[in-house]
N, C-alpha and C. Protein backbone atom coordinates (compact mmCIF):
# COMPACT_ATOMS: atom_id res chain seq x y z
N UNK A 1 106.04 88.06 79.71
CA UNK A 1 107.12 87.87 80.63
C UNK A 1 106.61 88.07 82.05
N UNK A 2 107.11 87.26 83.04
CA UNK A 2 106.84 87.54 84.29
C UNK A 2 107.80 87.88 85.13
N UNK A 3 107.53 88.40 86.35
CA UNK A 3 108.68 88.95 87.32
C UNK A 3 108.63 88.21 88.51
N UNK A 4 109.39 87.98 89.47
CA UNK A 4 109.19 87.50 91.18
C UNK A 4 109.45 88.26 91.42
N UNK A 5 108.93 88.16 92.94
CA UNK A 5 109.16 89.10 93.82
C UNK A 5 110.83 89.81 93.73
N UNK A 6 111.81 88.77 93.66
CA UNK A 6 113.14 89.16 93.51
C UNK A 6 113.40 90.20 92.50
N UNK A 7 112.94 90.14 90.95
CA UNK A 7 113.15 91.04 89.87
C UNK A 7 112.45 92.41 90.40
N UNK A 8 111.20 91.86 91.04
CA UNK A 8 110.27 93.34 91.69
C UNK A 8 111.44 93.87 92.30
N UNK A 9 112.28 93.48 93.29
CA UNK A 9 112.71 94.22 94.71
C UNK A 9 114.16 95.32 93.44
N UNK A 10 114.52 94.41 92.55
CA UNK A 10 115.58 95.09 91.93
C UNK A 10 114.97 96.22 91.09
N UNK A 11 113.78 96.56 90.88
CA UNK A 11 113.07 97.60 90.04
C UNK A 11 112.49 98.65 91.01
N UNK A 12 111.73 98.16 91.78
CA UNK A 12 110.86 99.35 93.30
C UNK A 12 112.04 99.26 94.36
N UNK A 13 111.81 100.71 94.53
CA UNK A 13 112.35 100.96 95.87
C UNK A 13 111.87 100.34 97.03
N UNK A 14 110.73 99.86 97.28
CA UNK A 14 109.92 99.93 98.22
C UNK A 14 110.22 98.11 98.76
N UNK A 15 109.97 98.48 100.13
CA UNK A 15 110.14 97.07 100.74
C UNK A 15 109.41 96.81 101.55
N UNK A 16 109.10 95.20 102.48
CA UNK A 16 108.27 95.12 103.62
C UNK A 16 108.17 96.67 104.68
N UNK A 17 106.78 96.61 105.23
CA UNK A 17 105.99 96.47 104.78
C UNK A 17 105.01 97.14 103.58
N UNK A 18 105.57 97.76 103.15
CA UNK A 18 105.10 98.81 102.06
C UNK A 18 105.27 98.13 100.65
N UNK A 19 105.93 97.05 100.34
CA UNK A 19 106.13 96.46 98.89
C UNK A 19 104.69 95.42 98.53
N UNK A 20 103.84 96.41 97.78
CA UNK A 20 102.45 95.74 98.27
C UNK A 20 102.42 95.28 96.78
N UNK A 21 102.79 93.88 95.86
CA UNK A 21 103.18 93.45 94.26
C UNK A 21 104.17 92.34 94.86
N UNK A 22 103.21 91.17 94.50
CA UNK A 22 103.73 89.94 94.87
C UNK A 22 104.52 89.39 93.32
N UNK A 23 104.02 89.72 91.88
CA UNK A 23 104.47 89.16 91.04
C UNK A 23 103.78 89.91 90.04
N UNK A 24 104.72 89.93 89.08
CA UNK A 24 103.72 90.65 87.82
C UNK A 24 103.61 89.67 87.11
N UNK A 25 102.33 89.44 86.22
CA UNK A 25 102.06 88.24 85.11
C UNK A 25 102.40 88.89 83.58
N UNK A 26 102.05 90.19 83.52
CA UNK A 26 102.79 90.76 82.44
C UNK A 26 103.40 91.86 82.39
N UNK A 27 103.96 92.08 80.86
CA UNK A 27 104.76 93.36 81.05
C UNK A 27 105.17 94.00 80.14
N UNK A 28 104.58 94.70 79.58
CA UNK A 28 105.06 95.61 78.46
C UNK A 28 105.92 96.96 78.33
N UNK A 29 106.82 96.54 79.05
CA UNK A 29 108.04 97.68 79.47
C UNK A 29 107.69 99.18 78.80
N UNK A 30 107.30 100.39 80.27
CA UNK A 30 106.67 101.51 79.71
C UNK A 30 105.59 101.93 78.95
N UNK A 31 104.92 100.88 79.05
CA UNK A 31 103.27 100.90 78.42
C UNK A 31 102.23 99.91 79.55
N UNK A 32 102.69 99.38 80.09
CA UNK A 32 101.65 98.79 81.27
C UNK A 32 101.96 97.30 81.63
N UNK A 33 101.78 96.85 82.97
CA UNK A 33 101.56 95.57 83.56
C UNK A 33 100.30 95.06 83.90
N UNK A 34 100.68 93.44 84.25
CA UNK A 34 99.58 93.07 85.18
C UNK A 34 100.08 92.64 86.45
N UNK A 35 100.19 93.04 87.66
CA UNK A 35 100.23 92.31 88.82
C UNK A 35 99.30 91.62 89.89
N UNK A 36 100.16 90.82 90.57
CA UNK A 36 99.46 90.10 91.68
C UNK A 36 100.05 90.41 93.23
N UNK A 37 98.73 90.54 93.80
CA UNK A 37 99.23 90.77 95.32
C UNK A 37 98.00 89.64 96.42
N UNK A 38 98.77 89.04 96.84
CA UNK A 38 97.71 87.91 97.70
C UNK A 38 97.84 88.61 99.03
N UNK A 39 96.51 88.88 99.54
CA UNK A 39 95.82 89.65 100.48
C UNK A 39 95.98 88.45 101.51
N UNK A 40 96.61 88.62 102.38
CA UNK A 40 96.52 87.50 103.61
C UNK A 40 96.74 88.14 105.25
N UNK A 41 95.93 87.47 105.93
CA UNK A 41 95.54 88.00 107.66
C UNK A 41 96.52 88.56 108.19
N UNK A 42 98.03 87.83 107.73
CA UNK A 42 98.91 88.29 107.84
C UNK A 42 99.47 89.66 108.04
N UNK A 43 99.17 90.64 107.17
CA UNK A 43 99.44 92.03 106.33
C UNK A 43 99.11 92.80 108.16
N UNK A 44 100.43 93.53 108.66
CA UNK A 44 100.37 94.65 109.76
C UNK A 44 99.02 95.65 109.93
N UNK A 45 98.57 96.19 108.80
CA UNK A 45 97.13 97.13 108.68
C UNK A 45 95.80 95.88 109.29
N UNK A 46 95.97 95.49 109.22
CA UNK A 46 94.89 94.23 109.98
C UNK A 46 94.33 94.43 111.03
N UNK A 47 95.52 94.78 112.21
CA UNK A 47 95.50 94.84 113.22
C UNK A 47 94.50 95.48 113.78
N UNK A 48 94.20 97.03 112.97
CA UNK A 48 93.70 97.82 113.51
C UNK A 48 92.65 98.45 112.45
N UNK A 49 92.55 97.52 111.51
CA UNK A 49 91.29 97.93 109.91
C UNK A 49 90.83 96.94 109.59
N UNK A 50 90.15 96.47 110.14
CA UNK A 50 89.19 96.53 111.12
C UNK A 50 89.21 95.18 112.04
N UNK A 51 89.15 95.52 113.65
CA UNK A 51 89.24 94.32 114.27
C UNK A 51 87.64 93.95 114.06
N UNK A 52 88.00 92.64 113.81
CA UNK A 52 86.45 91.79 113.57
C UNK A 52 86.60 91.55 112.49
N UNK A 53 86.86 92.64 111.50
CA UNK A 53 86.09 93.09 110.05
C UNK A 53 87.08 93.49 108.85
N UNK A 54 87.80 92.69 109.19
CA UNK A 54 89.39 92.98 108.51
C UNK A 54 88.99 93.88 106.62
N UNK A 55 89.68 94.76 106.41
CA UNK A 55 89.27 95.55 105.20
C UNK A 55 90.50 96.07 105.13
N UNK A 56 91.69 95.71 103.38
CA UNK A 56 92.39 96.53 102.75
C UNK A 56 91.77 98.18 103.22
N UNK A 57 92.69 98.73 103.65
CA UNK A 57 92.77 100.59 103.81
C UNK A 57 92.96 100.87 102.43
N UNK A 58 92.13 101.43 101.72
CA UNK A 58 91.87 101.88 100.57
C UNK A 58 93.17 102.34 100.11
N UNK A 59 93.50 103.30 100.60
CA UNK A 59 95.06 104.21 100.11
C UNK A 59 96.16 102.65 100.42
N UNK A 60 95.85 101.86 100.70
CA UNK A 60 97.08 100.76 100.62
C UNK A 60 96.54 100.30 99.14
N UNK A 61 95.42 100.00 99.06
CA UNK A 61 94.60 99.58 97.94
C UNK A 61 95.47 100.39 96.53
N UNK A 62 94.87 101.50 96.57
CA UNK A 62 95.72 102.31 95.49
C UNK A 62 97.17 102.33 95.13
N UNK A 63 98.29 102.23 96.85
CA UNK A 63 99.45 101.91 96.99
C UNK A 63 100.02 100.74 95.65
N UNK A 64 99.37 99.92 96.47
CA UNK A 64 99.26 98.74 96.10
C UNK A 64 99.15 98.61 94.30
N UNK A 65 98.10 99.33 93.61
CA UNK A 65 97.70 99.40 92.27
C UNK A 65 98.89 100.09 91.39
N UNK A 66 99.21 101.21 92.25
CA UNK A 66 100.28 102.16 91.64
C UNK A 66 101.50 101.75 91.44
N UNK A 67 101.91 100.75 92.49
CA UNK A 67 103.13 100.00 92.17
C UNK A 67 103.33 98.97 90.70
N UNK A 68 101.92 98.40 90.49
CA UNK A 68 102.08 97.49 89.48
C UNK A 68 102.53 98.56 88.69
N UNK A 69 101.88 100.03 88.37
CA UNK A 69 102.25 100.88 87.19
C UNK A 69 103.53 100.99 87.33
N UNK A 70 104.41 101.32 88.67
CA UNK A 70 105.66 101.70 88.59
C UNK A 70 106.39 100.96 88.31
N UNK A 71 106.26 99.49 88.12
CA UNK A 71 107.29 98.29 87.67
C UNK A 71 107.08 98.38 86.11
N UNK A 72 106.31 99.06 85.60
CA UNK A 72 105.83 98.89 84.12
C UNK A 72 106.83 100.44 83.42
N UNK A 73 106.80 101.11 84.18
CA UNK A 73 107.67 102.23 84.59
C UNK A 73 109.25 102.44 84.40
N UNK A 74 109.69 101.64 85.86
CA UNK A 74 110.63 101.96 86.01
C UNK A 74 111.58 100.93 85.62
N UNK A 75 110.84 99.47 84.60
CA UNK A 75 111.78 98.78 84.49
C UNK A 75 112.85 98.59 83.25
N UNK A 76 112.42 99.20 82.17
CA UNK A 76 113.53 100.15 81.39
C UNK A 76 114.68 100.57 82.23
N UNK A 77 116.01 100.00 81.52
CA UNK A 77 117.43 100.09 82.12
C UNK A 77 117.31 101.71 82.49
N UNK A 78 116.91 102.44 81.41
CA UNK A 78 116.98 104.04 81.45
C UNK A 78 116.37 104.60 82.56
N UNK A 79 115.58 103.82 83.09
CA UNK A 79 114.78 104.36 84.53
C UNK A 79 114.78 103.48 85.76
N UNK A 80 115.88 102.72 85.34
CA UNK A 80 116.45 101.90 86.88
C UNK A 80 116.94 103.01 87.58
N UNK A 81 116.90 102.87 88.90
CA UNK A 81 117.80 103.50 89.96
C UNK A 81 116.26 104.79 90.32
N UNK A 82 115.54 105.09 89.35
CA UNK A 82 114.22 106.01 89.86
C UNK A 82 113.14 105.73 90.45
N UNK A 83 112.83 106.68 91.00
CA UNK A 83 111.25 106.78 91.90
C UNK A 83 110.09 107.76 91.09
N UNK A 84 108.94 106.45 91.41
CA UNK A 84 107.87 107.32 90.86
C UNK A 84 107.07 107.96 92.51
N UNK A 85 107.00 109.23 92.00
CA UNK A 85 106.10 110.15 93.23
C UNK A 85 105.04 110.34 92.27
N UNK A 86 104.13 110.47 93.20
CA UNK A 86 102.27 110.72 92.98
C UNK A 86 102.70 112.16 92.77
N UNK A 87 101.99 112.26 91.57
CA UNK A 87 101.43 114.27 92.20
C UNK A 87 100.28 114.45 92.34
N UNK A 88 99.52 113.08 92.09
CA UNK A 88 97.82 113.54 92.13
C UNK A 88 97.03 112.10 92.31
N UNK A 89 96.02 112.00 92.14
CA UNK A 89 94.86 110.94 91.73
C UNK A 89 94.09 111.68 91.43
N UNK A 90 92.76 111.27 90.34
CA UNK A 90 92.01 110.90 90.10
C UNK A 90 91.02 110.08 89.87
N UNK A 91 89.95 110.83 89.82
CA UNK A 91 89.20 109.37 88.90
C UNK A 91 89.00 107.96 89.99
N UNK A 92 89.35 108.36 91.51
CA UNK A 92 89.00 106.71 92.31
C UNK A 92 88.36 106.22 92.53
N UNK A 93 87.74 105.18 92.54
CA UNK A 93 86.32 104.55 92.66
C UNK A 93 86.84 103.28 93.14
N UNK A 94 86.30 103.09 94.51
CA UNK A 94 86.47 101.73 94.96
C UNK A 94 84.94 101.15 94.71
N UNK A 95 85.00 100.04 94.64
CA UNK A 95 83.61 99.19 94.08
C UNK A 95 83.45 98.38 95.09
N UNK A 96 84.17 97.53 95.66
CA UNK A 96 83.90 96.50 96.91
C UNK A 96 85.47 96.22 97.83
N UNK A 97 85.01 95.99 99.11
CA UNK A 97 86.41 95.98 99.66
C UNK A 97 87.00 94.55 99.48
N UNK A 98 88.36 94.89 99.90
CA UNK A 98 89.52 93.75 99.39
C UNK A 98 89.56 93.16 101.25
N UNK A 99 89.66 91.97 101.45
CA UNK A 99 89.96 91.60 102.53
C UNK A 99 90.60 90.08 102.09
N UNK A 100 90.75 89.67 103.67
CA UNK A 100 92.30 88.42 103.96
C UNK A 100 91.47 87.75 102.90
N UNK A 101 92.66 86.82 102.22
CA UNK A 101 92.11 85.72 101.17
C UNK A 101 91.94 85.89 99.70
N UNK A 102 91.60 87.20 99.64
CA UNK A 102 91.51 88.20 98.10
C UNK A 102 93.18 87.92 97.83
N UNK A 103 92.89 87.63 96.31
CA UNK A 103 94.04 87.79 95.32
C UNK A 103 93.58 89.16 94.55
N UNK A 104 94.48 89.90 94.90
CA UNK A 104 94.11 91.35 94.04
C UNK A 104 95.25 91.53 92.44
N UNK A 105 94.62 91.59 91.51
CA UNK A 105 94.87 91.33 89.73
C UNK A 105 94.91 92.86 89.83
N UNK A 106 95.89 93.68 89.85
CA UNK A 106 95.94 94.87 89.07
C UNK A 106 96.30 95.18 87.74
N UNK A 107 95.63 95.88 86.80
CA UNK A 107 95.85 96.07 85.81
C UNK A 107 96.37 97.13 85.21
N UNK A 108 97.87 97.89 84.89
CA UNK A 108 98.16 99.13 84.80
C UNK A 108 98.38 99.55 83.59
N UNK A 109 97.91 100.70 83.27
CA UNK A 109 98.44 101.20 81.99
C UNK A 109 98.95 102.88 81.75
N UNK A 110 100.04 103.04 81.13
CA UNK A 110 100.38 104.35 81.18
C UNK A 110 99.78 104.86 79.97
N UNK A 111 99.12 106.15 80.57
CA UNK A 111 98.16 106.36 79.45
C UNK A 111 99.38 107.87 78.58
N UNK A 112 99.88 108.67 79.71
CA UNK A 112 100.86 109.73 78.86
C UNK A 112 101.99 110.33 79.44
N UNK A 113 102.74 110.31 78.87
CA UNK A 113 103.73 110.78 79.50
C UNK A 113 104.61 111.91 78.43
N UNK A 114 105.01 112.83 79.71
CA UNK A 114 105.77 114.50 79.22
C UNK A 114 106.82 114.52 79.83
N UNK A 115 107.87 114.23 78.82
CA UNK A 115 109.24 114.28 79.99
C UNK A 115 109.37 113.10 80.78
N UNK A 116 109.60 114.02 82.21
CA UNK A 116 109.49 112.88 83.57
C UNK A 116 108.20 112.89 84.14
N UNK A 117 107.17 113.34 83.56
CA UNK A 117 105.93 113.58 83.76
C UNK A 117 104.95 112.34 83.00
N UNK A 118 103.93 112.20 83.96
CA UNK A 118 102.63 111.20 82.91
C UNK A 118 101.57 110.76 84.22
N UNK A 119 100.72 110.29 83.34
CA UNK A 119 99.32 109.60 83.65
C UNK A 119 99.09 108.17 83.32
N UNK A 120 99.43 107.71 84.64
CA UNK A 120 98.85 106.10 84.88
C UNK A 120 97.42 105.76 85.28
N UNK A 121 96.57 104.94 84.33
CA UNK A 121 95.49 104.37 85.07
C UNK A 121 95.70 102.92 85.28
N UNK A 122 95.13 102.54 86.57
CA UNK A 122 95.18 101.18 86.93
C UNK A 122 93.73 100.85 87.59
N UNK A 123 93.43 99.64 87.12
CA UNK A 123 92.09 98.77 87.48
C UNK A 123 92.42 97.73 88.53
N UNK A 124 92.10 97.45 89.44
CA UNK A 124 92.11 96.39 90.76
C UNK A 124 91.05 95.61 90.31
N UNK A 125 90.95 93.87 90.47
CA UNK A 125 90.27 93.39 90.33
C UNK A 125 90.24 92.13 91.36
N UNK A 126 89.23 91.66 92.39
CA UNK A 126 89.19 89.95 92.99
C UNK A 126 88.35 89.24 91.88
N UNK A 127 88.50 87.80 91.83
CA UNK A 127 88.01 87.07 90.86
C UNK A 127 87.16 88.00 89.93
N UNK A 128 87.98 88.25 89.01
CA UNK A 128 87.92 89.06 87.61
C UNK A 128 86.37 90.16 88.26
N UNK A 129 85.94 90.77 89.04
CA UNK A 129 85.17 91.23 89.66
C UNK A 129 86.18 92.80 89.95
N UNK A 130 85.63 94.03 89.51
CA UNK A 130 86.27 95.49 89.54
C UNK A 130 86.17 96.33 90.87
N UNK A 131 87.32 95.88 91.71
CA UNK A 131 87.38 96.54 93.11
C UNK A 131 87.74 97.98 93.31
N UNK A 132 88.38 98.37 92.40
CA UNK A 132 88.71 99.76 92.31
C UNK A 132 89.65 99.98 91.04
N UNK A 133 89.45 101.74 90.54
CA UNK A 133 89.72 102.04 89.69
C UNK A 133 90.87 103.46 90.21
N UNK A 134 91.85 104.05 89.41
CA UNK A 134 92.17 105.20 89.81
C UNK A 134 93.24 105.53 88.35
N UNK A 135 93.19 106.85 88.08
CA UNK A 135 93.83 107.82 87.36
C UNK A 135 94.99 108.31 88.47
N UNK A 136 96.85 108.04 88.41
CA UNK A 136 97.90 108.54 88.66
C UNK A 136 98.09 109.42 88.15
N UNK A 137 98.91 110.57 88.88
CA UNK A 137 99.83 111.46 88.31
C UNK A 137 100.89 111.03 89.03
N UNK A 138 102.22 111.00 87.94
CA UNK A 138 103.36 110.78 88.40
C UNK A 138 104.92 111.14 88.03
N UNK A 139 105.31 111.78 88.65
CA UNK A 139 107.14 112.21 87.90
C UNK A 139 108.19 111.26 88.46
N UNK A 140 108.65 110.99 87.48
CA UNK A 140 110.06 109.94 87.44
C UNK A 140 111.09 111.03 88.07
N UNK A 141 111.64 110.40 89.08
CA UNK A 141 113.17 111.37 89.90
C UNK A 141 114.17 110.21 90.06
N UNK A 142 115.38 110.63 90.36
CA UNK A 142 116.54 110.03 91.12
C UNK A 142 116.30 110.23 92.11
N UNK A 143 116.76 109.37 92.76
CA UNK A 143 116.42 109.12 94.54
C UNK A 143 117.46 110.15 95.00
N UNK A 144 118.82 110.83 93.83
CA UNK A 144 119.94 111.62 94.57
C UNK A 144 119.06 112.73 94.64
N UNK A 145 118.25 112.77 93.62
CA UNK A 145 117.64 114.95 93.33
C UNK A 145 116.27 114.90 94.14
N UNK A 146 115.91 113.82 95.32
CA UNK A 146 114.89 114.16 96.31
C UNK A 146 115.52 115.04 97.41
């Protein structure tokens, strides 16, 4: 199953410029996605990362990765209306940078979850090539009990 951007906006909180998940290609509701995010000159962080030398800001990079997990997440009726917060990373390894023109393939999978508690890993990839890796920590909340 796939999502648009539209099904995305009704699942993540998150919006321009921070809604970094152009489309998911799959989806295994609470066990993991795949998304797409097309990297273009466009994107506000540009401006100033790097003039000349344009380079995804890593922590958008991860942003960016963690969201595919949270649509895999939060799109169970039972966890509509919630936010996933980080409590941690691990495990990050960027391999090569993402810049304008990159289609970034994230790959997410929830590896455990306790409660409102668990561990997402997600893989970033440009042409099937491994741009970065990272281990989430994350608790499911209502946006009322922040």
């Amino acid at each position: 199953m796939q999502l648009d951007i539209i099904e995305i906006q009704k699942i993540l909180p998150h919006r321009p410029p921070m809604l970094l998940v152009d489309r998911i290609l799959e989806i295994d509701p609470f066990k993991s996605a795949t998304g797409l995010k097309n990297v273009t000159l466009n994107e506000p962080f540009f401006v100033g990362h790097f003039p000349g030398h344009p380079i995804m800001p890593g922590v958008l990079l991860l942003e960016a990765m963690a969201q595919v997990g949270g649509v895999a997440m939060l799109y169970p009726e039972e966890h509509r209306g919630k936010i996933a917060l980080f409590g941690g990373m691990e495990n990050i390894k960027f391999k090569q940078p993402v810049v304008p023109g990159d289609t970034l393939i994230t790959k997410a999978e929830i590896v455990k979850v306790r409660g409102d508690f668990g561990v997402l890993h997600a893989d970033g990839f440009v042409e099937d090539k491994l741009v970065a890796s990272a281990d989430f920590k994350f608790a499911l909340k209502r946006q009322d009990d922040l």
